[in-house]
C-alpha atoms as a PDB file:
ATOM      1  CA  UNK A   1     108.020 248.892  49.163  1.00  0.00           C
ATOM      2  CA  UNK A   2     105.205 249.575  47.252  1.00  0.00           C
ATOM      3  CA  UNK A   3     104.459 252.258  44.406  1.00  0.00           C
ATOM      4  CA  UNK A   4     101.803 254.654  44.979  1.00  0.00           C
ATOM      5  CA  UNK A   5     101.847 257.441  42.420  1.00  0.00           C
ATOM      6  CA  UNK A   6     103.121 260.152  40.718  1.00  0.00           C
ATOM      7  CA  UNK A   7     102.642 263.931  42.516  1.00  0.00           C
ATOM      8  CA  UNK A   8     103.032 266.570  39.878  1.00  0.00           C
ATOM      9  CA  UNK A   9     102.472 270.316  40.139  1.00  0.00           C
ATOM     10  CA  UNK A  10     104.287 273.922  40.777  1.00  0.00           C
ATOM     11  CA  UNK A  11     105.450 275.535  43.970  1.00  0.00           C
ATOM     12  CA  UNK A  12     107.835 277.398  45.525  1.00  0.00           C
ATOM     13  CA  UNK A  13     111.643 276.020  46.446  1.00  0.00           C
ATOM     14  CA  UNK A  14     112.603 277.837  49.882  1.00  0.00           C
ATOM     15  CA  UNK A  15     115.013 277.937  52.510  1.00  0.00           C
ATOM     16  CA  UNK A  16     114.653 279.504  56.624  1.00  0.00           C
ATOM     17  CA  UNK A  17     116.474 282.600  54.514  1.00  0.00           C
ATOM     18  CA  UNK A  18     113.687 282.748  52.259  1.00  0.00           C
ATOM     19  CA  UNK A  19     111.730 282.012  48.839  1.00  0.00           C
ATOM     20  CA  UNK A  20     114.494 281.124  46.413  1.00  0.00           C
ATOM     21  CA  UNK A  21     112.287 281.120  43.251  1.00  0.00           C
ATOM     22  CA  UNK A  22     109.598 278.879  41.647  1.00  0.00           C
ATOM     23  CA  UNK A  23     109.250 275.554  40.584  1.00  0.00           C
ATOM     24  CA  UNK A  24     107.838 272.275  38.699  1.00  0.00           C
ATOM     25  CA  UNK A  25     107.951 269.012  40.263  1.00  0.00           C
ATOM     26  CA  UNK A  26     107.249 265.154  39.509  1.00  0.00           C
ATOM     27  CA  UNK A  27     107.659 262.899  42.146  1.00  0.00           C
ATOM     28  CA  UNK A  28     107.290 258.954  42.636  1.00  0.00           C
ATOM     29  CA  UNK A  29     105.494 257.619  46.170  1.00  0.00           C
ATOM     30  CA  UNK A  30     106.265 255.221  47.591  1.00  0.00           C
ATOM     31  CA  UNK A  31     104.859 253.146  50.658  1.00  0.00           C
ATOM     32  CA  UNK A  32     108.067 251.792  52.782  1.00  0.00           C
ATOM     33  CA  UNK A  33     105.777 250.761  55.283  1.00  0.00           C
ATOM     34  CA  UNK A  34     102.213 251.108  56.551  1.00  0.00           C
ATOM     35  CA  UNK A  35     102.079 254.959  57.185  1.00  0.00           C
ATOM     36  CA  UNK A  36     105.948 256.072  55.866  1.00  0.00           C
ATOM     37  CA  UNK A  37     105.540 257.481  52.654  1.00  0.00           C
ATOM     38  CA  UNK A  38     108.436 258.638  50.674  1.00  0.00           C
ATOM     39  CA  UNK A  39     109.087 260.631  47.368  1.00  0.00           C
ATOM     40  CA  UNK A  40     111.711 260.813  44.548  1.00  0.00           C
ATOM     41  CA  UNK A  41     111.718 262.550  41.684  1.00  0.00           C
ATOM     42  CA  UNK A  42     112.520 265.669  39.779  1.00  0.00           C
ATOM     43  CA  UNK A  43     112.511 269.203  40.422  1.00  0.00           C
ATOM     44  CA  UNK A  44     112.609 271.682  37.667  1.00  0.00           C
ATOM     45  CA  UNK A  45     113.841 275.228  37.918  1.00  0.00           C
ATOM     46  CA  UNK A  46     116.120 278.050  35.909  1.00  0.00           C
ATOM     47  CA  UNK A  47     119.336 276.839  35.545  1.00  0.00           C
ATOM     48  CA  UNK A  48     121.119 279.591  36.924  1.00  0.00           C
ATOM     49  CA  UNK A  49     118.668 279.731  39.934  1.00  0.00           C
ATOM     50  CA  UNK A  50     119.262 275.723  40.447  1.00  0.00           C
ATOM     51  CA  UNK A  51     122.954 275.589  40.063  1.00  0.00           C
ATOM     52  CA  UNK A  52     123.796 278.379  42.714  1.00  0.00           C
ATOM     53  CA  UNK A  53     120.958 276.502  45.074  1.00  0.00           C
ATOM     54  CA  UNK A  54     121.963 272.709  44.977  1.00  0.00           C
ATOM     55  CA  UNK A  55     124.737 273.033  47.579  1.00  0.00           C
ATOM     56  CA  UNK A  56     122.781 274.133  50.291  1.00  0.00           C
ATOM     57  CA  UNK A  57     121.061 273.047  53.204  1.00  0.00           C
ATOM     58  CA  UNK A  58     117.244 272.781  54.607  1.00  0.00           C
ATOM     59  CA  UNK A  59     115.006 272.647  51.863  1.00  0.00           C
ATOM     60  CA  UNK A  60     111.003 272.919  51.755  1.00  0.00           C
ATOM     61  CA  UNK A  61     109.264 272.896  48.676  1.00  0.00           C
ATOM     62  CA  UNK A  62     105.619 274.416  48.791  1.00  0.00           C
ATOM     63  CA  UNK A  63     103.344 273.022  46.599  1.00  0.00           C
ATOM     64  CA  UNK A  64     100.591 275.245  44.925  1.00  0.00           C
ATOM     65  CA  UNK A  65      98.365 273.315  47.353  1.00  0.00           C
ATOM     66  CA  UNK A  66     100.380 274.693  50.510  1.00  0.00           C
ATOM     67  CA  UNK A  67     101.578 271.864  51.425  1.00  0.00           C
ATOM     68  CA  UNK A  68     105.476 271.887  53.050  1.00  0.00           C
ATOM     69  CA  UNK A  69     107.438 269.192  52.201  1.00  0.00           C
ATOM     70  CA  UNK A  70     111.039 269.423  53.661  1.00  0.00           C
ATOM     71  CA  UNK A  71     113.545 268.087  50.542  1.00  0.00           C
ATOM     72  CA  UNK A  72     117.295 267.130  50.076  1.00  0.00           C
ATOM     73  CA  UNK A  73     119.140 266.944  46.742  1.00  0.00           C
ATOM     74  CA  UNK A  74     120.486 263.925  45.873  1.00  0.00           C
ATOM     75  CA  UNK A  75     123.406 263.040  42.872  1.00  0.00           C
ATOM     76  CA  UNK A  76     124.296 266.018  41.308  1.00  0.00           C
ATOM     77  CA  UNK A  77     122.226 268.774  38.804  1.00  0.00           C
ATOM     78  CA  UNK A  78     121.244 266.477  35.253  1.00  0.00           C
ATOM     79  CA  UNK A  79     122.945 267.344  31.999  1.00  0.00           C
ATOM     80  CA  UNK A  80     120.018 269.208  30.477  1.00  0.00           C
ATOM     81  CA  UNK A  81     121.549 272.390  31.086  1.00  0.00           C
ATOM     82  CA  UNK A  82     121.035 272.560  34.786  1.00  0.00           C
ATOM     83  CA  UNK A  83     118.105 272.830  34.890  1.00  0.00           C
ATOM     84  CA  UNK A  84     116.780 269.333  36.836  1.00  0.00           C
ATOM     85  CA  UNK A  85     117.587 267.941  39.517  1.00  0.00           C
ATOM     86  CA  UNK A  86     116.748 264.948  41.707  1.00  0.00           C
ATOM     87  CA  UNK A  87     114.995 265.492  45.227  1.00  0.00           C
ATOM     88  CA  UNK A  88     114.198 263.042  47.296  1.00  0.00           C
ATOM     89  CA  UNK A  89     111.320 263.694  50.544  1.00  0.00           C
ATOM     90  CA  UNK A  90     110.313 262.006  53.538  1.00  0.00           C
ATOM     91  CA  UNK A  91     107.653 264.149  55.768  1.00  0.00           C
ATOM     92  CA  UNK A  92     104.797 265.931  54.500  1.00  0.00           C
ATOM     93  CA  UNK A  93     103.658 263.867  52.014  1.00  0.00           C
ATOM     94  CA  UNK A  94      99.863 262.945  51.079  1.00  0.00           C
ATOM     95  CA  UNK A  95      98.666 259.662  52.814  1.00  0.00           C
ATOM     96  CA  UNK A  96      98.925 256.429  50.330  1.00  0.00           C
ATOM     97  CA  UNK A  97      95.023 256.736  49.693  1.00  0.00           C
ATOM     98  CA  UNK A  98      95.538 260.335  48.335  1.00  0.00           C
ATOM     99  CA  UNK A  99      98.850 259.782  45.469  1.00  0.00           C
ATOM    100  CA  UNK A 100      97.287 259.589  41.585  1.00  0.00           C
ATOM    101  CA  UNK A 101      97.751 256.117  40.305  1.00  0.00           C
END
C-alpha cells in the first residue's frame, strides 16, 4: 500500500432517494495495488443532517468536480458534535497520477 494524496473539496452527499444536503470532504489515497485506488477520510456536514443520515445505505458523494464516488460510513459519527464522520471509498476515484501530494 502506498500513499498517494489528500482529495479535498465540497459536494453533494446523496442517496437513489435523492440529494440529502451538502458537504466538505478530506480524504487519504491510497494505491492497494497497481490500478485499485482507495480513500479514507472525513466527511463534514450539519450535525443534525449527519446524525439522521449515518444509518443508511448506498451512498455517492458528488464532488464539485462531478465526479460520483459511491461511499460507506465506517465507526460511528466523531465527538465534535456530530458533525464528522469517517467514509471510506473504493470506485470512482482519480487515477494515482492525478491525487495532490
Amino acid at each position: 500500500m502506498r500513499f498517494l494524496g489528500k482529495l479535498r473539496g465540497g459536494g453533494m452527499l446523496t442517496t437513489v432517494d435523492g440529494t440529502i444536503g451538502p458537504v466538505q470532504y478530506d480524504l487519504d489515497g491510497y494505491l492497494m495495488r497497481p490500478g485499485a485506488v482507495v480513500a479514507s477520510g472525513e466527511l463534514h456536514m450539519a450535525s443534525g443532517t449527519l446524525e439522521t443520515t449515518v444509518d443508511r445505505q448506498g451512498f455517492r458523494l458528488i464532488t464539485a468536480e462531478g465526479r460520483s464516488l459511491p461511499s460507506r460510513f465506517t465507526g460511528k459519527l466523531s465527538d465534535r458534535q456530530g458533525q464528522f464522520a469517517h467514509i471510506d471509498i473504493s470506485e470512482g476515484l482519480p487515477s494515482e497520477n492525478e491525487w495532490r501530494r
